[in-house]
PDB file of N, CA and C in Angstrom:
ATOM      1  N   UNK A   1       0.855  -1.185   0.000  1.00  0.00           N
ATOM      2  CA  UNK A   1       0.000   0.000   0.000  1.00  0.00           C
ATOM      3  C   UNK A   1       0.892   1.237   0.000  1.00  0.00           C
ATOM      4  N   UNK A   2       0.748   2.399  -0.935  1.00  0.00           N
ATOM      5  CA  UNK A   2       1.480   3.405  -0.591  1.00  0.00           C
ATOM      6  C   UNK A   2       0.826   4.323   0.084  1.00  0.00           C
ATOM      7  N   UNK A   3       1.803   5.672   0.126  1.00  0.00           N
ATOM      8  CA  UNK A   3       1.221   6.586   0.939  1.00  0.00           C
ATOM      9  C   UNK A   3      -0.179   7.166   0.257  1.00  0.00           C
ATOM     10  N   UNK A   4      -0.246   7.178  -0.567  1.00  0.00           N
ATOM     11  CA  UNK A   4      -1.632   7.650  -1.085  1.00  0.00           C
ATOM     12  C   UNK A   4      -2.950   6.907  -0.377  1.00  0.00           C
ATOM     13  N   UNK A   5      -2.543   5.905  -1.115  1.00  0.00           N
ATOM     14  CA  UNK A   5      -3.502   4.617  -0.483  1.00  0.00           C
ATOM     15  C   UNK A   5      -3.803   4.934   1.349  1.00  0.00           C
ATOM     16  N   UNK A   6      -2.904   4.914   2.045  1.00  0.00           N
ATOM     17  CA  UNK A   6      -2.771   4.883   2.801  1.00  0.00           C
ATOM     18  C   UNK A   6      -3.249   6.354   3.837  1.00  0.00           C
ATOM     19  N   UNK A   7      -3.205   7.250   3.325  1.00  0.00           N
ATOM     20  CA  UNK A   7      -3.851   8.541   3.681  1.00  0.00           C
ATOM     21  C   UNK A   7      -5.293   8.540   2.960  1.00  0.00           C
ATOM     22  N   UNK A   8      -5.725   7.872   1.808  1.00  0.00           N
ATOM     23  CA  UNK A   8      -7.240   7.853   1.839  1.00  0.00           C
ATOM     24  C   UNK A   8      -7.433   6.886   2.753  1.00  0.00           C
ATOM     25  N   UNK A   9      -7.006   6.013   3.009  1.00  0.00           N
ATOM     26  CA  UNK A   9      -7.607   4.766   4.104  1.00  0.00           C
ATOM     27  C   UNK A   9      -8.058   5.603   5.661  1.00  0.00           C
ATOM     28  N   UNK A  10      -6.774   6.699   6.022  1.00  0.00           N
ATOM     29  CA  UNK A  10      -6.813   7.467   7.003  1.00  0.00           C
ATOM     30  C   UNK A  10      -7.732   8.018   6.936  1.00  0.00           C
ATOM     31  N   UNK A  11      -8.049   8.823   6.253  1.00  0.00           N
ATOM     32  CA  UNK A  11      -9.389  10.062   5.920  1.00  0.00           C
ATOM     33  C   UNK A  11     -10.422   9.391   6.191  1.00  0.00           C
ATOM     34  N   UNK A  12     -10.826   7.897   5.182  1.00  0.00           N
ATOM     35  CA  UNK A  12     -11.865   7.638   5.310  1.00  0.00           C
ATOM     36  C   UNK A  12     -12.465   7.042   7.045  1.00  0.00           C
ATOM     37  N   UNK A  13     -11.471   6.408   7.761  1.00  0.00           N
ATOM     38  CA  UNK A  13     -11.647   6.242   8.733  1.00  0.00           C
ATOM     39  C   UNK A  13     -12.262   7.618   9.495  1.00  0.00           C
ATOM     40  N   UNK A  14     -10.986   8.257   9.910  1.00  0.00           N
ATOM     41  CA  UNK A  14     -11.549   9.770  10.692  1.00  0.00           C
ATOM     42  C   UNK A  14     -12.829  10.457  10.322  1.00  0.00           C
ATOM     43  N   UNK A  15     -13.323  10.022   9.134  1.00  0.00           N
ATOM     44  CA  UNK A  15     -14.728  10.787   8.900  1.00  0.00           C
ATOM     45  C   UNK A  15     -15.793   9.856   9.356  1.00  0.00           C
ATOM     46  N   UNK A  16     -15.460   8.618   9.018  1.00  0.00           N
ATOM     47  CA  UNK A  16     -16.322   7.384   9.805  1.00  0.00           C
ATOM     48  C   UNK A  16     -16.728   7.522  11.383  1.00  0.00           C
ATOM     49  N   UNK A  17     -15.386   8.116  11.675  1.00  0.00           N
ATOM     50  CA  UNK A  17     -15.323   8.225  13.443  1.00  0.00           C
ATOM     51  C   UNK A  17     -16.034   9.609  13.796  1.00  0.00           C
ATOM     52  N   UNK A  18     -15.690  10.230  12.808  1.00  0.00           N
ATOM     53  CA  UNK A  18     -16.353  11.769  13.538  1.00  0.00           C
ATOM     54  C   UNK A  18     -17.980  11.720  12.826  1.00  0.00           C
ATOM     55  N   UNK A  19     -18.050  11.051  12.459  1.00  0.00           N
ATOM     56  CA  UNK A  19     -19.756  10.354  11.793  1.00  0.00           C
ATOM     57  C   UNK A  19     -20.274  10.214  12.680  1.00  0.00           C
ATOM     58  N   UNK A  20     -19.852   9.220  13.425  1.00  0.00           N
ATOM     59  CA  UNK A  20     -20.430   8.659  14.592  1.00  0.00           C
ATOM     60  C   UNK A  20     -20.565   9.207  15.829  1.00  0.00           C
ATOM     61  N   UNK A  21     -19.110   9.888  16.244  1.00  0.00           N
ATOM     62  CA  UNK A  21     -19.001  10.063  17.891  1.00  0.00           C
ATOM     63  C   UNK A  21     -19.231  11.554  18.046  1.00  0.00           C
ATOM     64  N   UNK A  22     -19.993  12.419  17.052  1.00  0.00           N
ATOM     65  CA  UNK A  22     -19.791  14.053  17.068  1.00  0.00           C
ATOM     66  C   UNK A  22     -21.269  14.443  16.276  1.00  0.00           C
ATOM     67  N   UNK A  23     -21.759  15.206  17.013  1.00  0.00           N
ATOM     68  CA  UNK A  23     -23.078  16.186  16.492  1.00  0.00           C
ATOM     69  C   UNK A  23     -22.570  17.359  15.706  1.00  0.00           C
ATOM     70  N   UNK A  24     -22.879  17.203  14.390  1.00  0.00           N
ATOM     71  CA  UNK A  24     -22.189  18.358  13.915  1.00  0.00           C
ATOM     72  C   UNK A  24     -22.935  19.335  13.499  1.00  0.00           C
ATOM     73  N   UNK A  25     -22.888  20.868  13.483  1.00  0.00           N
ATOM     74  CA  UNK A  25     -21.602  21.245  13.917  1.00  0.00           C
ATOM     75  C   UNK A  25     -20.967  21.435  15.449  1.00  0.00           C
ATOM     76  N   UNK A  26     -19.700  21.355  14.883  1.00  0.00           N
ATOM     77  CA  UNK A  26     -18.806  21.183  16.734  1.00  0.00           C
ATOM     78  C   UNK A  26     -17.816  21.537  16.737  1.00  0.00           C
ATOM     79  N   UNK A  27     -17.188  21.883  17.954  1.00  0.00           N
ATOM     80  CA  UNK A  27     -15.637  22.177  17.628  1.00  0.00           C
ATOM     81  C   UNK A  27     -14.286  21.563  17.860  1.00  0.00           C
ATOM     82  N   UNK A  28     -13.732  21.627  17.449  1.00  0.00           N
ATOM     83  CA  UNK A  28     -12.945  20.507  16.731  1.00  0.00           C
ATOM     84  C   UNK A  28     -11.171  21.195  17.322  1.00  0.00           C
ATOM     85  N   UNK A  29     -10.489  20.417  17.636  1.00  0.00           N
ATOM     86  CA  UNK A  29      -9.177  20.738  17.989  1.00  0.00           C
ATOM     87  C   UNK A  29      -8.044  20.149  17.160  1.00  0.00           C
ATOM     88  N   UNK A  30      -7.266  20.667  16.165  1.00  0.00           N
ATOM     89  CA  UNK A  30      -6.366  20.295  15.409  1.00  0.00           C
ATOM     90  C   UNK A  30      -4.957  20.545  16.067  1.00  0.00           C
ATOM     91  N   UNK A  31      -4.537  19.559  15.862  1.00  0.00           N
ATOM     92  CA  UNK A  31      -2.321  20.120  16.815  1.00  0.00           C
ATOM     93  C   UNK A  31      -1.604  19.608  15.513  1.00  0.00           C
ATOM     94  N   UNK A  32      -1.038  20.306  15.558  1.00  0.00           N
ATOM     95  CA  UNK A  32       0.151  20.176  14.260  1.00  0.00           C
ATOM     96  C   UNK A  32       1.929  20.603  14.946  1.00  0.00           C
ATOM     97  N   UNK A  33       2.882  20.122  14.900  1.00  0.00           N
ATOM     98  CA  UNK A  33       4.286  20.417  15.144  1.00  0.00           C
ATOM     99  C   UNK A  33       4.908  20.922  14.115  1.00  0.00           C
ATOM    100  N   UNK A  34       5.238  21.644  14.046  1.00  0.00           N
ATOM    101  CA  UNK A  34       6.469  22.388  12.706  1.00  0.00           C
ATOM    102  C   UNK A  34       7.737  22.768  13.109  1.00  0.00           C
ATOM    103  N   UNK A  35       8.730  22.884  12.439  1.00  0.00           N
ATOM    104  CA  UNK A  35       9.842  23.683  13.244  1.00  0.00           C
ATOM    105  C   UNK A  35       9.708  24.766  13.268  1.00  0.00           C
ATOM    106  N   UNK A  36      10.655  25.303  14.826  1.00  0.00           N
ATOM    107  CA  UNK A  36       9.957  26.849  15.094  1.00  0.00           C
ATOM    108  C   UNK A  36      10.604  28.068  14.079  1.00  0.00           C
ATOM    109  N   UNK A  37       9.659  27.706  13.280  1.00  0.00           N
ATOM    110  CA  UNK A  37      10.084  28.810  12.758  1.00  0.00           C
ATOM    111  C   UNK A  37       8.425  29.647  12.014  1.00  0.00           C
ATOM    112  N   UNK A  38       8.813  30.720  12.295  1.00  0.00           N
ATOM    113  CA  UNK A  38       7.314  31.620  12.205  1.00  0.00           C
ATOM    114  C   UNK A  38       6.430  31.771  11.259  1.00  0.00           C
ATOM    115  N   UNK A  39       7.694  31.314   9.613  1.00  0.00           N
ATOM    116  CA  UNK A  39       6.707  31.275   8.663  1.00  0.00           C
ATOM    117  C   UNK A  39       6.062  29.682   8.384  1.00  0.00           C
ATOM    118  N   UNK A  40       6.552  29.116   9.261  1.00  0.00           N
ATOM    119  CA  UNK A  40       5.875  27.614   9.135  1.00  0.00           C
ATOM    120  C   UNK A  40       4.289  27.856  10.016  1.00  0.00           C
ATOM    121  N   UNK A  41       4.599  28.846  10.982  1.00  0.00           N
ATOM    122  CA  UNK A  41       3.575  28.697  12.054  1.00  0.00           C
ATOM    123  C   UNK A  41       2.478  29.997  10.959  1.00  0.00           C
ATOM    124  N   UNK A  42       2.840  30.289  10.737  1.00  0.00           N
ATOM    125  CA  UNK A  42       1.930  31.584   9.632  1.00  0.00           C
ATOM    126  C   UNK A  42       2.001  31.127   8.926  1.00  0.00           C
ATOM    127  N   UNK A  43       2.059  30.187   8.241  1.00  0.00           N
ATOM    128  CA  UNK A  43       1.403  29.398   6.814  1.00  0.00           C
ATOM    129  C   UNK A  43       0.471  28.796   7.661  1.00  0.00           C
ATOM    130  N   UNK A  44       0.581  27.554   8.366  1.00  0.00           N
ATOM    131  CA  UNK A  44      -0.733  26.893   8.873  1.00  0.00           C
ATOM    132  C   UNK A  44      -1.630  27.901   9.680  1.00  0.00           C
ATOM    133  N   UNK A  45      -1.784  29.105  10.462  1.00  0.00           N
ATOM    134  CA  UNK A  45      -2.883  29.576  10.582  1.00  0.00           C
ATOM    135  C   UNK A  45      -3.433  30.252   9.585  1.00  0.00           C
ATOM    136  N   UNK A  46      -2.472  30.868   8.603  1.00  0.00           N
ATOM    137  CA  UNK A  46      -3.186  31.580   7.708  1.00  0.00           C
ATOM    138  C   UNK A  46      -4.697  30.457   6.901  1.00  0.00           C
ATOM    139  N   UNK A  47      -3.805  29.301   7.292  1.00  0.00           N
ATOM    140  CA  UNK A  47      -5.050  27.822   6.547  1.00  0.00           C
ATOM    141  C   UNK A  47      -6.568  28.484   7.323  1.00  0.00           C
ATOM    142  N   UNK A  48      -6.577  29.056   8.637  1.00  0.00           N
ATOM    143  CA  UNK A  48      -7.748  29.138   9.335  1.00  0.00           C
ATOM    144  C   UNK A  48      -8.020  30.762   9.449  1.00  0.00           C
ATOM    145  N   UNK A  49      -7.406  31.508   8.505  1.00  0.00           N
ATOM    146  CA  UNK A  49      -8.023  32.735   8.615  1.00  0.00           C
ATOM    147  C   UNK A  49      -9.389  32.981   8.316  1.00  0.00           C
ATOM    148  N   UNK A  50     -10.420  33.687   9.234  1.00  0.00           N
ATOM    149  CA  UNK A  50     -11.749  34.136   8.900  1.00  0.00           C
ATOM    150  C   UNK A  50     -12.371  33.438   9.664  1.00  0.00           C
ATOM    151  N   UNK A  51     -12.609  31.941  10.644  1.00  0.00           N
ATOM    152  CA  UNK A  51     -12.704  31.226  11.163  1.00  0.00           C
ATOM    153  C   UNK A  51     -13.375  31.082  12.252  1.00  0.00           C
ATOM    154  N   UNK A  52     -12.640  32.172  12.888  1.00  0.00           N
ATOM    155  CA  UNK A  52     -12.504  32.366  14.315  1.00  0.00           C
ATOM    156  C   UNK A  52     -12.292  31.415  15.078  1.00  0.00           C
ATOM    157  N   UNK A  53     -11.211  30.891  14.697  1.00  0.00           N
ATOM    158  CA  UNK A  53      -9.925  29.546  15.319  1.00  0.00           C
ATOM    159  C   UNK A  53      -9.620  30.482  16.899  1.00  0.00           C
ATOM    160  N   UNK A  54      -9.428  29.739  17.625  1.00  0.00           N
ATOM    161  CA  UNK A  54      -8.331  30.347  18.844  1.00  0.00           C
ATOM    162  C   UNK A  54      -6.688  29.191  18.380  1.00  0.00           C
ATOM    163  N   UNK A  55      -5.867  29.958  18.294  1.00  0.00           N
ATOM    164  CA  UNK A  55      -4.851  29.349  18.123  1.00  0.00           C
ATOM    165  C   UNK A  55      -4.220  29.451  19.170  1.00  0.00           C
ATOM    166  N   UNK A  56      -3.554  28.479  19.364  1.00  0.00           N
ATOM    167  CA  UNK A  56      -2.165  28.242  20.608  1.00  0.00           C
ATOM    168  C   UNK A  56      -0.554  27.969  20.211  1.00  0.00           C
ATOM    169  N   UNK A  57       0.503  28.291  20.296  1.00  0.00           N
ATOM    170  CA  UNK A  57       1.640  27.968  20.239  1.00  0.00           C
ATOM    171  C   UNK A  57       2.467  27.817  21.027  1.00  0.00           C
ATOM    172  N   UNK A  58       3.386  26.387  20.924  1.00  0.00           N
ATOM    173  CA  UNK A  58       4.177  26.293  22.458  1.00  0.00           C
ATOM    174  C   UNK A  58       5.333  25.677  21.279  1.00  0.00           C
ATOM    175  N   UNK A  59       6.521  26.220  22.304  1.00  0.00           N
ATOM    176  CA  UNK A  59       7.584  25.413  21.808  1.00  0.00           C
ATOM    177  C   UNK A  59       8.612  24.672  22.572  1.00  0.00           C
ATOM    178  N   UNK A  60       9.199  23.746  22.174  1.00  0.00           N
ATOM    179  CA  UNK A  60       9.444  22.097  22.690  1.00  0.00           C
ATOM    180  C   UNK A  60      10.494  23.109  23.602  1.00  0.00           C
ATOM    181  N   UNK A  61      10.553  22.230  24.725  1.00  0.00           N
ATOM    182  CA  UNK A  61      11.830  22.467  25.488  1.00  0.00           C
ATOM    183  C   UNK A  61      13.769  23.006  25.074  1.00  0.00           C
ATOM    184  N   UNK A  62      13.865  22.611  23.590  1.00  0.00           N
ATOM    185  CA  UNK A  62      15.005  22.748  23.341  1.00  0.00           C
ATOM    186  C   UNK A  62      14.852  24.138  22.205  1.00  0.00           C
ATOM    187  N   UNK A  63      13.783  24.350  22.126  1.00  0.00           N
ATOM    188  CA  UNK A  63      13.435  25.384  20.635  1.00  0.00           C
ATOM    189  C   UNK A  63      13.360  25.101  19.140  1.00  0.00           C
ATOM    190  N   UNK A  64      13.301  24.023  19.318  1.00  0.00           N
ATOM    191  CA  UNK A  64      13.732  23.427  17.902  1.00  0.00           C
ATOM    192  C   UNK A  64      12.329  22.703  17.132  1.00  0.00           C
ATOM    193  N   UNK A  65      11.111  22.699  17.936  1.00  0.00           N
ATOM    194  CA  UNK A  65       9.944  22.784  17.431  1.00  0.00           C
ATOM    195  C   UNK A  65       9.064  23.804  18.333  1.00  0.00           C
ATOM    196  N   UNK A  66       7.483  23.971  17.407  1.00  0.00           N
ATOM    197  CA  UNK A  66       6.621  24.535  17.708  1.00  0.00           C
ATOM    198  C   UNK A  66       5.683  23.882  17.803  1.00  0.00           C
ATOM    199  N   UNK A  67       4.578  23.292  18.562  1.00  0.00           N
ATOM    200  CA  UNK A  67       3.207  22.838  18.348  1.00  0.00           C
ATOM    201  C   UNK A  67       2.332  23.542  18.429  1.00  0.00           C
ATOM    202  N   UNK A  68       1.481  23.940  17.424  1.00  0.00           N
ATOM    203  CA  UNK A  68       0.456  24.743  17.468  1.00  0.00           C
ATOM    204  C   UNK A  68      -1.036  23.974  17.522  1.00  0.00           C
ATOM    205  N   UNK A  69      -1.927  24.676  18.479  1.00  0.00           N
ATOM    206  CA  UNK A  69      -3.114  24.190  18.570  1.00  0.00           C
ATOM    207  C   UNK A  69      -4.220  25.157  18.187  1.00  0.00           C
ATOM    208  N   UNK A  70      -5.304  24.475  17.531  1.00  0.00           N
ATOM    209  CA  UNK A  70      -6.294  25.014  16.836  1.00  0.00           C
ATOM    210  C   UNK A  70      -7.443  24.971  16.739  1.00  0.00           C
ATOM    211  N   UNK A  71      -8.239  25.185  17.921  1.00  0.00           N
ATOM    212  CA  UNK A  71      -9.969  25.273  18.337  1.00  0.00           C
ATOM    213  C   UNK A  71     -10.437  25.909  17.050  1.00  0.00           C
ATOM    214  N   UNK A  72     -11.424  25.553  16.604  1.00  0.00           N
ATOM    215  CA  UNK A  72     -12.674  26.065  16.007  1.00  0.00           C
ATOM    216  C   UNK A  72     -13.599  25.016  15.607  1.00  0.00           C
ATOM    217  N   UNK A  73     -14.707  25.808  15.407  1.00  0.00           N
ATOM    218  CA  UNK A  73     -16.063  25.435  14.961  1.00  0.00           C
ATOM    219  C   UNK A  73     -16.072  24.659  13.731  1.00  0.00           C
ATOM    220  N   UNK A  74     -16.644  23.554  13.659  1.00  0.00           N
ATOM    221  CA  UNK A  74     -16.550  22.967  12.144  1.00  0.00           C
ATOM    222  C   UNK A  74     -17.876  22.638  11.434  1.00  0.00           C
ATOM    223  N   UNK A  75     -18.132  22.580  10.422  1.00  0.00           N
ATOM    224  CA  UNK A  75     -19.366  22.172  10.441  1.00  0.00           C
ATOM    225  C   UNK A  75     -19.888  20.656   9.710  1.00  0.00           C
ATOM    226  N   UNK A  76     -18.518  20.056  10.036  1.00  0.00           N
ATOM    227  CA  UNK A  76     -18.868  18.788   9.219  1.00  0.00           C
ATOM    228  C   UNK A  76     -17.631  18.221   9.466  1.00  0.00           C
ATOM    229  N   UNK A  77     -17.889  16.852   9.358  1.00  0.00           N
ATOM    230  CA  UNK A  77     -16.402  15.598   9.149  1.00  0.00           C
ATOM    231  C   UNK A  77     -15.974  16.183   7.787  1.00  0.00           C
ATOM    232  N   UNK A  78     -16.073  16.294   6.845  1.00  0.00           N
ATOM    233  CA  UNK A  78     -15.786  17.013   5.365  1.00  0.00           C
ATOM    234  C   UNK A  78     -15.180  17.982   5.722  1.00  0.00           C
ATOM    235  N   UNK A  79     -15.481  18.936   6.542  1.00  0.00           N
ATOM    236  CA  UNK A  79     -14.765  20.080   6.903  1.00  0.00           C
ATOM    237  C   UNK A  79     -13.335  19.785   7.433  1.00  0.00           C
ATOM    238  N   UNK A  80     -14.102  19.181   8.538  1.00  0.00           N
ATOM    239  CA  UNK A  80     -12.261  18.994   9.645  1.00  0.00           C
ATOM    240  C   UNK A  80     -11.327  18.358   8.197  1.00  0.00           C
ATOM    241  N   UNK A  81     -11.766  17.152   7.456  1.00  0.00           N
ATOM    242  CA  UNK A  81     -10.975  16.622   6.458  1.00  0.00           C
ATOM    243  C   UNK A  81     -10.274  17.703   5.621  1.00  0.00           C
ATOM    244  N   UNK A  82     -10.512  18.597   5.368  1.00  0.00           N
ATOM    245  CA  UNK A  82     -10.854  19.773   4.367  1.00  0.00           C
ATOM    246  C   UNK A  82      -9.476  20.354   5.020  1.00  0.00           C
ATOM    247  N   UNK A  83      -9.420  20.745   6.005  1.00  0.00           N
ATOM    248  CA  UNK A  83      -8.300  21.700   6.790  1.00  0.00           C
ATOM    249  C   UNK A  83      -6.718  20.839   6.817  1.00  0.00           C
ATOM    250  N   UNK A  84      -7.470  19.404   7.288  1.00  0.00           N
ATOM    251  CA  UNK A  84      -5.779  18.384   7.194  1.00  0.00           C
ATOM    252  C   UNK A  84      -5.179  18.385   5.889  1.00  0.00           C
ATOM    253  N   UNK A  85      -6.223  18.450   5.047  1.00  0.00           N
ATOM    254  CA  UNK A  85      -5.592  18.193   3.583  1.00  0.00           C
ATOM    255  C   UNK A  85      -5.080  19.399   3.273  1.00  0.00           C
ATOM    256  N   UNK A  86      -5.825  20.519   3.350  1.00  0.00           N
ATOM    257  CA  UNK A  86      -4.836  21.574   3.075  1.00  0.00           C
ATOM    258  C   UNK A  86      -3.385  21.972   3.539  1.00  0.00           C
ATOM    259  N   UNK A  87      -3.743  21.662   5.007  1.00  0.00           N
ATOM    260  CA  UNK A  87      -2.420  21.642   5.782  1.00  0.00           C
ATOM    261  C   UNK A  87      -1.194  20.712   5.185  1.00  0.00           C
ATOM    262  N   UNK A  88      -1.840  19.340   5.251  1.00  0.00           N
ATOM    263  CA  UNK A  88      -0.648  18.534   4.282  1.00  0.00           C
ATOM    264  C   UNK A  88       0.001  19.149   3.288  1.00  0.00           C
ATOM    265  N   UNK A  89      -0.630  20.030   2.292  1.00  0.00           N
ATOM    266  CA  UNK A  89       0.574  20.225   1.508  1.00  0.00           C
ATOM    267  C   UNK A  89       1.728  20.943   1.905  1.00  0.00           C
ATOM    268  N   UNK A  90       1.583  21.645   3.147  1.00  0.00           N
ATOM    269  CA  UNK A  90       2.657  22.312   3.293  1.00  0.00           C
ATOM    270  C   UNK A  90       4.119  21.646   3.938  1.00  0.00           C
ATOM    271  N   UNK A  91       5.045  21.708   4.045  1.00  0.00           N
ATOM    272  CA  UNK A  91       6.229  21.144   3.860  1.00  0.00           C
ATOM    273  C   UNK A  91       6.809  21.149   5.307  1.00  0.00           C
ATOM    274  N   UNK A  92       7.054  19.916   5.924  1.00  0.00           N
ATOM    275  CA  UNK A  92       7.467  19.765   7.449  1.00  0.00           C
ATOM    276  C   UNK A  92       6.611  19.991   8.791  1.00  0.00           C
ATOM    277  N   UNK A  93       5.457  19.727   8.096  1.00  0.00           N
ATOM    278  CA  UNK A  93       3.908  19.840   8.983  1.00  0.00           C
ATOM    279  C   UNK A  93       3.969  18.434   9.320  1.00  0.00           C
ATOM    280  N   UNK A  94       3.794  18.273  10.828  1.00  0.00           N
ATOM    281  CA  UNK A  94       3.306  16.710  10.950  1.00  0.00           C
ATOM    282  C   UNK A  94       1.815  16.978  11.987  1.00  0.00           C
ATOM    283  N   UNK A  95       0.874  16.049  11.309  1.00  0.00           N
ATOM    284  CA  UNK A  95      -0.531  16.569  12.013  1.00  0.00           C
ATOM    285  C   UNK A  95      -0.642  15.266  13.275  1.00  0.00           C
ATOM    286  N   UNK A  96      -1.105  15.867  14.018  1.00  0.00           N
ATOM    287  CA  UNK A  96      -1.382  14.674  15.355  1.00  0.00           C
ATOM    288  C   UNK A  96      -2.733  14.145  15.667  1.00  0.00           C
TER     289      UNK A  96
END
């Protein structure tokens, strides 16, 4: 199976799960790690501009990453899907 395969297998699960265990709409908490560096952390919120996300940023004990966290309102499993995928394309994003 490659990674393709293997990230639709993901998706389809997580929408299965948030099918089930979530009244939608709801709000939804995304964490992502990047290295700290600011335009990594301003590319992924800019993903949630207009939103009205509360964002959080902490960085690892040594400085050498950032984890950012990301409350908002969603209005669908399609949605939350919608935000990871965008996020994926960007380069040294790992989503949790």
């Amino acid at each position: 199976m490659d990674n393709n395969e293997r990230s639709k297998a993901f998706y389809k699960r997580l929408k299965e799960q948030l099918t089930l265990d979530t009244l939608w709409p709801a709000p939804y908490l995304y964490k992502f790690i990047v290295n700290a560096q600011l335009e990594r952390v301003a590319e992924i919120t800019a993903i949630f501009d207009g939103t009205n996300a509360t964002i959080q940023t902490r960085d690892s004990s040594n400085g050498a990453y950032t984890s950012v966290s990301i409350k908002v309102n969603m209005q669908s499993p399609d949605a939350v899907i919608e935000k990871y995928l965008e996020v994926s394309k960007l380069e040294g994003v790992i989503s949790l």
